[in-house]
C-alpha atoms as a PDB file:
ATOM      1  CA  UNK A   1      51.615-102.103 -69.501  1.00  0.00           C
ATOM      2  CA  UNK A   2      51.270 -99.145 -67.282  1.00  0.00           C
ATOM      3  CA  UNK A   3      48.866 -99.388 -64.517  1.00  0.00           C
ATOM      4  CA  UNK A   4      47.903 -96.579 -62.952  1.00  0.00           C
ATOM      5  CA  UNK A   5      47.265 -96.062 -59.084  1.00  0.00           C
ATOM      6  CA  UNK A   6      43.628 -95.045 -59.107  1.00  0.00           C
ATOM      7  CA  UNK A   7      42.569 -92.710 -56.246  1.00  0.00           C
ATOM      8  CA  UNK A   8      38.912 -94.566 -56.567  1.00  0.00           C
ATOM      9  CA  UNK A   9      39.312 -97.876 -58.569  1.00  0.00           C
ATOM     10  CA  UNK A  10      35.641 -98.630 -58.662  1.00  0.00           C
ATOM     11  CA  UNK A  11      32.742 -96.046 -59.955  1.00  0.00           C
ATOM     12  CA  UNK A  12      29.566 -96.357 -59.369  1.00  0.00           C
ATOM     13  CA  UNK A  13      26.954 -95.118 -62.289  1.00  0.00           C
ATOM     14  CA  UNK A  14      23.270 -95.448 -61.940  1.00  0.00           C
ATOM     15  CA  UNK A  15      23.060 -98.388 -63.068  1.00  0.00           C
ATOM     16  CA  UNK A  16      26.222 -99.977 -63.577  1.00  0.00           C
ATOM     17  CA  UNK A  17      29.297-100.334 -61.803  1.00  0.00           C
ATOM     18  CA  UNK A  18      32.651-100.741 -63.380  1.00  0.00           C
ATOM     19  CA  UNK A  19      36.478-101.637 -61.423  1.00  0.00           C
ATOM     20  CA  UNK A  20      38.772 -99.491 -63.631  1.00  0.00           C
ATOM     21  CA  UNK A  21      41.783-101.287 -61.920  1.00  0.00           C
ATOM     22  CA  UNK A  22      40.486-104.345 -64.250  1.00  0.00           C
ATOM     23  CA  UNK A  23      38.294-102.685 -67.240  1.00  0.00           C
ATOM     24  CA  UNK A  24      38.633-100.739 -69.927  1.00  0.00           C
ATOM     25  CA  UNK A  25      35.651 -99.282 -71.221  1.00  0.00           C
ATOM     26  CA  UNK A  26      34.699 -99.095 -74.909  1.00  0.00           C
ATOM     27  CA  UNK A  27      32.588 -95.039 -75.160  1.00  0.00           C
ATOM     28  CA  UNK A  28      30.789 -95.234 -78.405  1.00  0.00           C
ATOM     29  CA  UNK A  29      29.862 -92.194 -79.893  1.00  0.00           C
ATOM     30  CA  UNK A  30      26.124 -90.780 -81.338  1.00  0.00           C
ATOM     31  CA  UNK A  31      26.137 -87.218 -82.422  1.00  0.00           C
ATOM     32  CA  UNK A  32      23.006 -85.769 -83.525  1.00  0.00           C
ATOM     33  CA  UNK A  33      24.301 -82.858 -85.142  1.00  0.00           C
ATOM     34  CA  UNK A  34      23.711 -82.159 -89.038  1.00  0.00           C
ATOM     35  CA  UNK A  35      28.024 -81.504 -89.136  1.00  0.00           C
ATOM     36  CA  UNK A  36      29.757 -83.551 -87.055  1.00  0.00           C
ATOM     37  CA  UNK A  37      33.007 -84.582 -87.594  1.00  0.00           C
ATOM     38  CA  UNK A  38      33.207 -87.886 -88.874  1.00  0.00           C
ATOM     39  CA  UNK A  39      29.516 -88.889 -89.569  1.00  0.00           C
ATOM     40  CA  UNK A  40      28.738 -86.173 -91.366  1.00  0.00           C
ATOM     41  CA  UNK A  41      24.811 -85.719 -89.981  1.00  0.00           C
ATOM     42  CA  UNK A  42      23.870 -89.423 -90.527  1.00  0.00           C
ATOM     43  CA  UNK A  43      22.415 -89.758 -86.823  1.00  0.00           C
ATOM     44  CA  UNK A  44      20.942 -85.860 -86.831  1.00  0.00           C
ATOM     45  CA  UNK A  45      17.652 -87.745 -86.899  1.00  0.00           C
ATOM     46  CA  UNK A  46      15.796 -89.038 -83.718  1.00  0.00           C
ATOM     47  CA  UNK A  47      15.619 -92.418 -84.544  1.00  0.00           C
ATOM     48  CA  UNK A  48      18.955 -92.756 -86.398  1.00  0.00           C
ATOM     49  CA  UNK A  49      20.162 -91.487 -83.246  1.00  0.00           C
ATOM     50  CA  UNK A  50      18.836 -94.197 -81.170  1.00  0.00           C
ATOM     51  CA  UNK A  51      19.131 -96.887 -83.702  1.00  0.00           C
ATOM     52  CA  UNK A  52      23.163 -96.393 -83.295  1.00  0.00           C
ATOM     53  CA  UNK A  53      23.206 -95.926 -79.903  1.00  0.00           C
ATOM     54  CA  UNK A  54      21.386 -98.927 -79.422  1.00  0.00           C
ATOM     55  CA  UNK A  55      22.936-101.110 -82.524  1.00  0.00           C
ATOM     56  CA  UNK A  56      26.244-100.058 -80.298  1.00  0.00           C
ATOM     57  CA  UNK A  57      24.871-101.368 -77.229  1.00  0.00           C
ATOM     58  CA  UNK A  58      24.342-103.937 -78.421  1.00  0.00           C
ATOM     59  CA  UNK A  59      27.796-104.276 -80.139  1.00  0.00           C
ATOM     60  CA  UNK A  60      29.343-104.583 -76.548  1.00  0.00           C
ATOM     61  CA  UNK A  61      29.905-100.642 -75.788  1.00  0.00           C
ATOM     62  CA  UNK A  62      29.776-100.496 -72.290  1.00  0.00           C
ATOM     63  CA  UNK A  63      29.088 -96.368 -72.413  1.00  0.00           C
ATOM     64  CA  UNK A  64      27.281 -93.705 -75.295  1.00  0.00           C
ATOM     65  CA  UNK A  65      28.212 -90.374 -75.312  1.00  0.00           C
ATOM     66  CA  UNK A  66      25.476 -88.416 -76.956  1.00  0.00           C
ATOM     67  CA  UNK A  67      26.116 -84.682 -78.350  1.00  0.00           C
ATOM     68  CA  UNK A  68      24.411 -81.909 -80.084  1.00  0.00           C
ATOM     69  CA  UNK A  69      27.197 -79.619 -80.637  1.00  0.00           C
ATOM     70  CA  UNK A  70      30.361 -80.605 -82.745  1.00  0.00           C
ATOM     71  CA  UNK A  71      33.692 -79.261 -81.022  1.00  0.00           C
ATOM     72  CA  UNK A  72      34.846 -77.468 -84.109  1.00  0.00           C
ATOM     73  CA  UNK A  73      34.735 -73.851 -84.257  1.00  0.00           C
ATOM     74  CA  UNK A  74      31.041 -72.172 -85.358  1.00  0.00           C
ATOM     75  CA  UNK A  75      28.142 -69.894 -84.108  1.00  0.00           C
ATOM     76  CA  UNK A  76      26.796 -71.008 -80.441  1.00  0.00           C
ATOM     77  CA  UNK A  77      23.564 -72.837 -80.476  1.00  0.00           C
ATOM     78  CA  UNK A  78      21.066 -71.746 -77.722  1.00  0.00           C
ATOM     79  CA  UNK A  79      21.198 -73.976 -74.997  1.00  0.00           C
ATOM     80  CA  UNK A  80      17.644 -74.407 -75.569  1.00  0.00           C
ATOM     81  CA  UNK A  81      18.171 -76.089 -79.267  1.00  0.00           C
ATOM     82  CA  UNK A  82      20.937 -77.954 -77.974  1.00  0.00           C
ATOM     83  CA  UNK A  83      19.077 -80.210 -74.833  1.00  0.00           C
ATOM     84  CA  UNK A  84      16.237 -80.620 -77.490  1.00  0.00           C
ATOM     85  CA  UNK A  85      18.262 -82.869 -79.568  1.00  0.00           C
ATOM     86  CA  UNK A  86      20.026 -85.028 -77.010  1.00  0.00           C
ATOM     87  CA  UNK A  87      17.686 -84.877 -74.352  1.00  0.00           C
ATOM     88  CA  UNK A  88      15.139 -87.406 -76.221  1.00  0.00           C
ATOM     89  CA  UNK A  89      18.062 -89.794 -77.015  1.00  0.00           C
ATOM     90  CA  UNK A  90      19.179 -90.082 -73.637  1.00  0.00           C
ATOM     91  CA  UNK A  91      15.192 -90.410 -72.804  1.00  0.00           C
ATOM     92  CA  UNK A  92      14.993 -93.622 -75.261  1.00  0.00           C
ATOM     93  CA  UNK A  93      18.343 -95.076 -74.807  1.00  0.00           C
ATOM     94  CA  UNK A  94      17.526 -95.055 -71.178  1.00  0.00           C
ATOM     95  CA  UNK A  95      14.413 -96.592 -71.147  1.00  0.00           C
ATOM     96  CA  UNK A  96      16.012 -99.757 -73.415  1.00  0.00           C
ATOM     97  CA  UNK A  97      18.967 -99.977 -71.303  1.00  0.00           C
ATOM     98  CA  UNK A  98      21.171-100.008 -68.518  1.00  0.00           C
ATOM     99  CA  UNK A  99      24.475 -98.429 -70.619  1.00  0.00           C
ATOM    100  CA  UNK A 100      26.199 -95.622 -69.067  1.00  0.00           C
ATOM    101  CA  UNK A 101      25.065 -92.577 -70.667  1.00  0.00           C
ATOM    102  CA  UNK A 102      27.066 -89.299 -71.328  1.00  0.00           C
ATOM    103  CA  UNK A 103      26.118 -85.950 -72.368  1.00  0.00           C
ATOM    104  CA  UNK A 104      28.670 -83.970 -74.493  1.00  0.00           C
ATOM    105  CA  UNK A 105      27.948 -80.463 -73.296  1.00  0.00           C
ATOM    106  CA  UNK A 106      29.778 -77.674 -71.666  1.00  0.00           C
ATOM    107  CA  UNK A 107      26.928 -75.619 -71.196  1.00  0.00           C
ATOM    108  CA  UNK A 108      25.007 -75.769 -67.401  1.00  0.00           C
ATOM    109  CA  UNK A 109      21.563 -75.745 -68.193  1.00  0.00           C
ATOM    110  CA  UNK A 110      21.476 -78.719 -70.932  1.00  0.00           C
ATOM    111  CA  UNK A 111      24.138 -80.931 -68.182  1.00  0.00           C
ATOM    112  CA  UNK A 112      21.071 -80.252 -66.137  1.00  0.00           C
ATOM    113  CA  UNK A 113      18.223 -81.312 -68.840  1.00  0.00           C
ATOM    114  CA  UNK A 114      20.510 -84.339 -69.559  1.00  0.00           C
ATOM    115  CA  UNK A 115      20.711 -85.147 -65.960  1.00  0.00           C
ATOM    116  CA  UNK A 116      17.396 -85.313 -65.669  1.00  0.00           C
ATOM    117  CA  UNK A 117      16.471 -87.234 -68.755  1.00  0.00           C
ATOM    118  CA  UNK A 118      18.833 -89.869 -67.162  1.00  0.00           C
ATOM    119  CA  UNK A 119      22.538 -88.899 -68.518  1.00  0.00           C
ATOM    120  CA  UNK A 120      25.330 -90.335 -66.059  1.00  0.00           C
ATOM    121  CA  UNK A 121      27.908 -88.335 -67.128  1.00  0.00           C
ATOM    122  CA  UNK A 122      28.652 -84.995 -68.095  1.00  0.00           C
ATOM    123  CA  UNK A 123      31.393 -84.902 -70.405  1.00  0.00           C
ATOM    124  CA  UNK A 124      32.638 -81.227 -71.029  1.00  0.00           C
ATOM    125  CA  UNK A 125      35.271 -80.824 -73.966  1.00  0.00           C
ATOM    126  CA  UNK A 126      36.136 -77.368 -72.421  1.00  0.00           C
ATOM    127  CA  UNK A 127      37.834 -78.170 -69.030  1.00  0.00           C
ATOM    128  CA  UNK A 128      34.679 -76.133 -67.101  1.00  0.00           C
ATOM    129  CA  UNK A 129      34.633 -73.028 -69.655  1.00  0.00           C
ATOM    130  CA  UNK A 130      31.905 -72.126 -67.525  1.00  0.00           C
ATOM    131  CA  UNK A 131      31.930 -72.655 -64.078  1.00  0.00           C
ATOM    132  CA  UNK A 132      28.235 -73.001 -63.207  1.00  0.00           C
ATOM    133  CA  UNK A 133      28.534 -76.346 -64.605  1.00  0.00           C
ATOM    134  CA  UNK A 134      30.540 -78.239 -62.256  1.00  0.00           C
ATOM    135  CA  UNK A 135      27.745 -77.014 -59.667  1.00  0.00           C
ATOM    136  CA  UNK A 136      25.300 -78.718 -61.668  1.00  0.00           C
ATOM    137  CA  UNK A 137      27.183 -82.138 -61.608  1.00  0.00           C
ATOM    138  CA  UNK A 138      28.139 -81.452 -57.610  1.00  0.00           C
ATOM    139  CA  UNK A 139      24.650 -80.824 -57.158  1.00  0.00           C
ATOM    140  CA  UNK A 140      23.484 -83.596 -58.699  1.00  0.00           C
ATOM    141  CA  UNK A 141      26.094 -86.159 -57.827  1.00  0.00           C
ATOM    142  CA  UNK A 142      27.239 -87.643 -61.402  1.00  0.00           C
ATOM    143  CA  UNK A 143      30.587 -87.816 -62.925  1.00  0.00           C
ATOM    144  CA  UNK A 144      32.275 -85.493 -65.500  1.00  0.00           C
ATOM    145  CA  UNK A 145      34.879 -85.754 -67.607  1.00  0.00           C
ATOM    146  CA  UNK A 146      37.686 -83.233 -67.858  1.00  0.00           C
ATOM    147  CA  UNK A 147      39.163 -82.597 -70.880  1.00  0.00           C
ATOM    148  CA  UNK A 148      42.175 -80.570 -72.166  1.00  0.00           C
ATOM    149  CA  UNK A 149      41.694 -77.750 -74.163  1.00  0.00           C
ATOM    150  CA  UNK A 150      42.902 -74.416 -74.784  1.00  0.00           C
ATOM    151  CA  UNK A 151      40.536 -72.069 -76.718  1.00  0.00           C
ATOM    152  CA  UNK A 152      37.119 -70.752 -75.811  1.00  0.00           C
ATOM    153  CA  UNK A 153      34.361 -72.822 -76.751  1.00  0.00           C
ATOM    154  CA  UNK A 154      33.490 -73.385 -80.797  1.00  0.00           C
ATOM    155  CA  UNK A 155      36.267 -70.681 -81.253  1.00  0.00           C
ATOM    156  CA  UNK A 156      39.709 -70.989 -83.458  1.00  0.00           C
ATOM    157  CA  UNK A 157      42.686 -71.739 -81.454  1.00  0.00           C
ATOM    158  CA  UNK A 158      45.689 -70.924 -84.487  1.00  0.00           C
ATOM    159  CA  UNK A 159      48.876 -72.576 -84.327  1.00  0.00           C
ATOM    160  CA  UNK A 160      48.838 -74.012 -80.517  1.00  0.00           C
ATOM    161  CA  UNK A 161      52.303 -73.719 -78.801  1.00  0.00           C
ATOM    162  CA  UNK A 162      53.674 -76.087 -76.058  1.00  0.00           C
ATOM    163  CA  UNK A 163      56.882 -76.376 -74.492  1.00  0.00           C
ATOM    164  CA  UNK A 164      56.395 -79.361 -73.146  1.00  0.00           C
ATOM    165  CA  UNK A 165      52.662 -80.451 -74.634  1.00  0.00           C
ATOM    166  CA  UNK A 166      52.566 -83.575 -71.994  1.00  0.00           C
ATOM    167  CA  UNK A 167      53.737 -82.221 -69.009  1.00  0.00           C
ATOM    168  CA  UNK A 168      51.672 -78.994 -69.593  1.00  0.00           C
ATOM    169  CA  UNK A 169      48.184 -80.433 -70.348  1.00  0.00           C
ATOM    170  CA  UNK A 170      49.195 -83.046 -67.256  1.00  0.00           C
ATOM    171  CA  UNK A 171      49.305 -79.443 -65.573  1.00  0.00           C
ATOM    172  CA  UNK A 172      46.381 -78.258 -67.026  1.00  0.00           C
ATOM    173  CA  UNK A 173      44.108 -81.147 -65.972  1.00  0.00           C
ATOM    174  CA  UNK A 174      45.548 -81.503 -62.394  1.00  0.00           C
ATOM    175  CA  UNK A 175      44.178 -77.335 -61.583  1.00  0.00           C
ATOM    176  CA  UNK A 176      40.632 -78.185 -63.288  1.00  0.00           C
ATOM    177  CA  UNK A 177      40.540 -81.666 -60.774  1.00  0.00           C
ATOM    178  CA  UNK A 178      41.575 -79.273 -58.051  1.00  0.00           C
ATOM    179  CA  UNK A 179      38.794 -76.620 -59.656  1.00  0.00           C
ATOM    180  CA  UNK A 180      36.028 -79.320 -59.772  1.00  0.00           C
ATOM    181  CA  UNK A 181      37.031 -80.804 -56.024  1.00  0.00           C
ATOM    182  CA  UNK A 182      36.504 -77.243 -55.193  1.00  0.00           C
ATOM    183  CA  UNK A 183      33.041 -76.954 -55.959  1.00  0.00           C
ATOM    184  CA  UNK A 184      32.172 -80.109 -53.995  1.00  0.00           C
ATOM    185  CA  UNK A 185      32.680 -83.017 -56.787  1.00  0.00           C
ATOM    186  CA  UNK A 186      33.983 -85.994 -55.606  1.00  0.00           C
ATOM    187  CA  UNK A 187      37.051 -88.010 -56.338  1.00  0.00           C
ATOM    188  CA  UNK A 188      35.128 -91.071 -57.316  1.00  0.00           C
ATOM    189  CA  UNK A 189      33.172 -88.872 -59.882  1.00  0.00           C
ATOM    190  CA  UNK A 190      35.785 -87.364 -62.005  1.00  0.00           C
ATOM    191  CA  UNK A 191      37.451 -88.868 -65.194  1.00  0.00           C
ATOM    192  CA  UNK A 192      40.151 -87.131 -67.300  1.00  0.00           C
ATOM    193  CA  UNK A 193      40.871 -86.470 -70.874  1.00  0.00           C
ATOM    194  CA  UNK A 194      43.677 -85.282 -72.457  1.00  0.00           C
ATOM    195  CA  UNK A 195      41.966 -83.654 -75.420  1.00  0.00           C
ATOM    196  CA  UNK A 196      43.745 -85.409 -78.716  1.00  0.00           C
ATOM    197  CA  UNK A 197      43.656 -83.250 -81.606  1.00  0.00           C
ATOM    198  CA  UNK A 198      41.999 -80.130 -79.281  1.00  0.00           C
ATOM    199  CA  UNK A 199      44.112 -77.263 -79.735  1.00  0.00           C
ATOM    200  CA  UNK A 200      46.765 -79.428 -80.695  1.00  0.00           C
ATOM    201  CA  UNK A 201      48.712 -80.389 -84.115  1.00  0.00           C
ATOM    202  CA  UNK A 202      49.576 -83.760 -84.983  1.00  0.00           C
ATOM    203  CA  UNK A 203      53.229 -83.708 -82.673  1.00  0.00           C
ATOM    204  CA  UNK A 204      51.283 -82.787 -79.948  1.00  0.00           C
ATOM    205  CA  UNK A 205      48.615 -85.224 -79.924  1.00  0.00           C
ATOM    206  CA  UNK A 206      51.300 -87.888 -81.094  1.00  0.00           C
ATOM    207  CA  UNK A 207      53.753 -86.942 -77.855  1.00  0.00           C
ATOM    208  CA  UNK A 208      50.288 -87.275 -76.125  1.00  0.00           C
ATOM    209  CA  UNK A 209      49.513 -90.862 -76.733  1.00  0.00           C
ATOM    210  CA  UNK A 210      53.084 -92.438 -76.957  1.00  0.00           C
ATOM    211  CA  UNK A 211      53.077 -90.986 -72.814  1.00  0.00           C
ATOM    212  CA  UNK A 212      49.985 -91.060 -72.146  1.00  0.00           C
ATOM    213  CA  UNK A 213      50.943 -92.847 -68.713  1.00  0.00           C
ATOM    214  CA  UNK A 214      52.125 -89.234 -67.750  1.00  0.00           C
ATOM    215  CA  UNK A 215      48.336 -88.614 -67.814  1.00  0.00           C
ATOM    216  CA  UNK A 216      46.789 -91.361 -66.221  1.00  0.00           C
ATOM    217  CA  UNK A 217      49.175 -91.065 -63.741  1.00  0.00           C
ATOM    218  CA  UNK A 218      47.629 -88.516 -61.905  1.00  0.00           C
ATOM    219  CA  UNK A 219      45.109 -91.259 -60.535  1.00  0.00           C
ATOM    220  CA  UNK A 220      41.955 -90.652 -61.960  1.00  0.00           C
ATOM    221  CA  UNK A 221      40.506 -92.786 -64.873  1.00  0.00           C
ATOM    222  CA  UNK A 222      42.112 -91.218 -67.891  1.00  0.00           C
ATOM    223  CA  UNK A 223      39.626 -91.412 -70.872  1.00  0.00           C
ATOM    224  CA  UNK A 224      41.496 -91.128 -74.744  1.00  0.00           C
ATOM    225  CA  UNK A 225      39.079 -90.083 -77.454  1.00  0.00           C
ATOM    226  CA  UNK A 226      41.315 -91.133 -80.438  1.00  0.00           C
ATOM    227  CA  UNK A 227      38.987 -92.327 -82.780  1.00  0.00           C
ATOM    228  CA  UNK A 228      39.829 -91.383 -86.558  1.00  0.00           C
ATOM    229  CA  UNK A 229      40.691 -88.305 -85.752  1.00  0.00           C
ATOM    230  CA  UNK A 230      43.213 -85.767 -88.090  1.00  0.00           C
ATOM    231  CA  UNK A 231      46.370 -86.616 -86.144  1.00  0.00           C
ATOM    232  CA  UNK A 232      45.522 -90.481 -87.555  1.00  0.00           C
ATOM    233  CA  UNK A 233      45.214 -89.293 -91.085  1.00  0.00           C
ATOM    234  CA  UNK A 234      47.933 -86.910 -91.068  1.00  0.00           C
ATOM    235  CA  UNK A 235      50.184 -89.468 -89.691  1.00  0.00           C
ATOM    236  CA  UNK A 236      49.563 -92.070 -92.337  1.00  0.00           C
ATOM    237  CA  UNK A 237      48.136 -89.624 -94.670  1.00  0.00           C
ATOM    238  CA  UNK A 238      44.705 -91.302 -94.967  1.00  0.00           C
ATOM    239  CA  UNK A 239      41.339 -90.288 -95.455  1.00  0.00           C
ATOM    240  CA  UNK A 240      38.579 -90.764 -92.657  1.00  0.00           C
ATOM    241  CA  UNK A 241      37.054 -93.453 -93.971  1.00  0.00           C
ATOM    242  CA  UNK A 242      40.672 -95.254 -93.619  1.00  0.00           C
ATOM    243  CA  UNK A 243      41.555 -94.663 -90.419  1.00  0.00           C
ATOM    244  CA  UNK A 244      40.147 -98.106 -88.444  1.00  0.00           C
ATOM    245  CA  UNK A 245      43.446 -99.199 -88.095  1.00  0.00           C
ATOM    246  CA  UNK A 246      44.922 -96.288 -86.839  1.00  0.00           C
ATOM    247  CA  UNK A 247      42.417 -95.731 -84.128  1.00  0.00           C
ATOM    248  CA  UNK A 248      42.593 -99.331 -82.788  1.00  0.00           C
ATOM    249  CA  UNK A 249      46.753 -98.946 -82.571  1.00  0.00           C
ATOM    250  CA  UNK A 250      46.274 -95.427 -81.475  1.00  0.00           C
ATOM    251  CA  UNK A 251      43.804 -96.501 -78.678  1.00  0.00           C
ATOM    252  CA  UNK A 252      45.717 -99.970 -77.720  1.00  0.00           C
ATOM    253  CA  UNK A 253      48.862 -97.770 -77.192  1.00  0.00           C
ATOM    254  CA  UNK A 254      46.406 -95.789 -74.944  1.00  0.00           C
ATOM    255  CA  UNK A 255      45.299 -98.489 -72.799  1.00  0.00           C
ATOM    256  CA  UNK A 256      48.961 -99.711 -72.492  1.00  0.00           C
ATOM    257  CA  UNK A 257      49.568 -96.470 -70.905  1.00  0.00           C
ATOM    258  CA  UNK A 258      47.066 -96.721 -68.801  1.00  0.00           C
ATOM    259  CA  UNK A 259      43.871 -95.278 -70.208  1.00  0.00           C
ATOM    260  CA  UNK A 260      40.631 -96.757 -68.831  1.00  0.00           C
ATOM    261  CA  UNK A 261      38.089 -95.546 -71.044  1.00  0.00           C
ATOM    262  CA  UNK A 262      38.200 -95.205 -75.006  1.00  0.00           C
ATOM    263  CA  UNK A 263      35.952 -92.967 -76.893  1.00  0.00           C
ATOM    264  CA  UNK A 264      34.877 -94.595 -80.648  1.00  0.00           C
ATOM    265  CA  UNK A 265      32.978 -94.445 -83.777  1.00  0.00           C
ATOM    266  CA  UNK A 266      33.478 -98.172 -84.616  1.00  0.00           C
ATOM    267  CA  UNK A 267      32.413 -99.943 -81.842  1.00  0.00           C
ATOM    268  CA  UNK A 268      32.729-103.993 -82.753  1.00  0.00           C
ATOM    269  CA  UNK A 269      36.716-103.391 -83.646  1.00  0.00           C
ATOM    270  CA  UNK A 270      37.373-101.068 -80.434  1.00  0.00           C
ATOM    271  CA  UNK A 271      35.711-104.002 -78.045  1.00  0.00           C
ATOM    272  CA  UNK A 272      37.581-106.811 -79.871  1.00  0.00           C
ATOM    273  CA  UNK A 273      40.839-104.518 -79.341  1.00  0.00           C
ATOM    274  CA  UNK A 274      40.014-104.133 -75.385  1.00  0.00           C
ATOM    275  CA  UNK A 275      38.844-107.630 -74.366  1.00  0.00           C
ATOM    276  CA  UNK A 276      41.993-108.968 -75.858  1.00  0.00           C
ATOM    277  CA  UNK A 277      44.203-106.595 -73.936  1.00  0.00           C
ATOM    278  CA  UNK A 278      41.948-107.278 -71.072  1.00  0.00           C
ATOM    279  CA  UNK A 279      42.522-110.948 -71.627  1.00  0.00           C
ATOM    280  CA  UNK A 280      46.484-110.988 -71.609  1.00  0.00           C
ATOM    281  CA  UNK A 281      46.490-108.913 -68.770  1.00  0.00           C
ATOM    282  CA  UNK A 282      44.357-111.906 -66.978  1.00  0.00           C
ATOM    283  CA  UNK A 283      41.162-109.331 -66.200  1.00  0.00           C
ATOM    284  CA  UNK A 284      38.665-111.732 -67.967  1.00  0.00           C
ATOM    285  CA  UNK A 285      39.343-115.609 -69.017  1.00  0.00           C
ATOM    286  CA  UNK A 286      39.163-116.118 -72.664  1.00  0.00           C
ATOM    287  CA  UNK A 287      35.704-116.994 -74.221  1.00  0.00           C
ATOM    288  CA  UNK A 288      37.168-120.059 -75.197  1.00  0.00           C
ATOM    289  CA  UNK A 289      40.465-122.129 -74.527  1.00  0.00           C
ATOM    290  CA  UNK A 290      40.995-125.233 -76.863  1.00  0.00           C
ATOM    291  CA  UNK A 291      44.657-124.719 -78.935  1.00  0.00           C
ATOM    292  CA  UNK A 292      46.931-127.085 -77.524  1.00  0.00           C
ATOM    293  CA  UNK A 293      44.601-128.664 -74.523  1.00  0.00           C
ATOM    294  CA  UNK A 294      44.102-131.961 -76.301  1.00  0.00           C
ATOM    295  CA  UNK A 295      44.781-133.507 -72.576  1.00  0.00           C
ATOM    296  CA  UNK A 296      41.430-132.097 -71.156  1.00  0.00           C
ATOM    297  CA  UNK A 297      39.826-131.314 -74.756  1.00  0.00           C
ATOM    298  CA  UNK A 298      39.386-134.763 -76.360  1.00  0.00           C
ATOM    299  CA  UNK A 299      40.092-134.548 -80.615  1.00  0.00           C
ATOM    300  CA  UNK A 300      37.099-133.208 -82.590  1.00  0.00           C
ATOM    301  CA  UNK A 301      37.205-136.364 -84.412  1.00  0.00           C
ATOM    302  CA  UNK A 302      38.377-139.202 -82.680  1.00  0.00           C
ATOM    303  CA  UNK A 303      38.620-141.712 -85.780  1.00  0.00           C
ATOM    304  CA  UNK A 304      40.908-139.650 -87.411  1.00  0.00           C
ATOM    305  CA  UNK A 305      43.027-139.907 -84.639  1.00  0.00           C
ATOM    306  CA  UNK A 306      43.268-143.366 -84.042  1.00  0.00           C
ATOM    307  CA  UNK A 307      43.654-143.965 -88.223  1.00  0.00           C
ATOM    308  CA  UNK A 308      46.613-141.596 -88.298  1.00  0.00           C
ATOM    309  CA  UNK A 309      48.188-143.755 -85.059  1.00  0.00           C
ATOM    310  CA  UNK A 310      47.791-146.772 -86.783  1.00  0.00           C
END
């Protein structure tokens, strides 16, 4: 397993703390958007919204990113329209919990309404398309996530061309750090994201994740949002609704390579898959330890024991 040197091992959220050098955090995912990509609309409504984030709290996610804009290409919604559906969720999960909160946005003004509806996070799919917004998160001290990705945002990016797909988005990510440093954000407030499936086929996103130490090696959690996605389905030629299995190998090789943060739709598999690799890498005992102790467990039942010795 690939362990990365972290620049800041341990980030500090509002309310949480969490020691990347020994965690792996499980991102669960609530968009309230009537097309998103794998839920088709079912949490567009207020309280379905909050009912999943919450049902995945309580499922073990340690962070929910909550978006009103899909990343696929379509018309821009007005900022405006956008904060009004995520801003109550963040409102609602935040009053219930203590789970780190993301917003998915790129654009400054909702990062700010999410901010201040009590969003730790801001994470921006676009790699600071717009500037303005990494002085909203410098401003405001909270952490954003980088991501890889080529083509203006909600815009068609045909046939993407790499030379060298890992070495280049490794590239890419290390001058937006540098961008985002530049405007005042701090080292211990910036995660990174290679973008699977963003402006990238299947190869690409495939080269991505069987190196994906190449990433996480430049010292800064590395965050892979893997879940069900096309390069999944493509791969093993499966529909979305058959892609579990996929996503869990897809995001264990991740972590292997040193990702710290997975982003997922089904929450209850994607924690199982982390505490165990958490376990055999001695980060957290196992809940319980029984096989083969019979010399400090005694036998669950003690007459068949002595019956069979007899």
């Amino acid at each position: 397993m690939f362990l990365p040197d972290l620049k800041v091992p341990i980030h500090h959220f509002s309310r949480k703390s969490i020691d990347f050098s020994q965690r792996i955090a499980v991102m669960a995912v609530i968009n309230r958007t009537p097309d998103s990509f794998y839920d088709a609309g079912s949490t567009f409504g207020l309280d379905q919204a909050v009912s999943a984030a919450m049902a995945a709290v309580e499922a073990g996610a340690d962070w929910v990113d909550i978006g009103g804009v899909p990343f696929s290409p379509g018309p821009e919604l007005p900022w405006q329209e956008e904060a009004a559906r995520i801003v109550p969720v963040i409102e609602a999960v935040r009053r219930r919990s203590d789970v780190i909160i993301s917003a998915d946005t790129f654009q400054p003004q909702v990062a700010q309404a999410a901010i201040d509806a009590g969003a730790d996070v801001i994470n921006d799919t676009t790699g600071l398309a717009y500037p303005q917004l990494a002085e909203v998160v410098a401003r405001n001290n909270v952490h954003i996530v980088l991501t890889h990705s080529l083509a203006k945002p909600r815009t068609i990016y045909p046939r993407p061309h790499y030379d060298d797909v890992v070495a280049e988005v490794r590239s890419y990510l290390n001058q937006r750090v540098r961008l985002a440093k530049s405007f005042g954000i701090d080292e211990s407030k910036i995660i990174i994201d290679p973008g699977h499936d963003l402006n990238k086929n299947t190869r690409h996103t495939l080269d991505i994740t069987a190196n994906f130490q190449d990433i996480a090696s430049l010292g800064y959690p590395a965050l892979a949002a893997v879940s069900n996605k096309d390069f999944i389905g493509e791969t093993l030629d499966l529909p979305k609704a058959e892609r579990v299995v996929g996503s869990m190998v897809a995001a264990t090789m991740c972590a292997m390579g040193g990702a710290r943060i997975i982003r997922m739709h089904n929450v209850a598999e994607s924690v199982q898959t982390v505490r165990l690799i958490e376990a055999a890498q001695g980060w957290r005992q196992p809940v319980k330890q029984i096989h083969n102790m019979g010399d400090v467990n005694p036998p669950a039942h003690p007459e068949r024991e002595t019956s069979s010795q007899s």
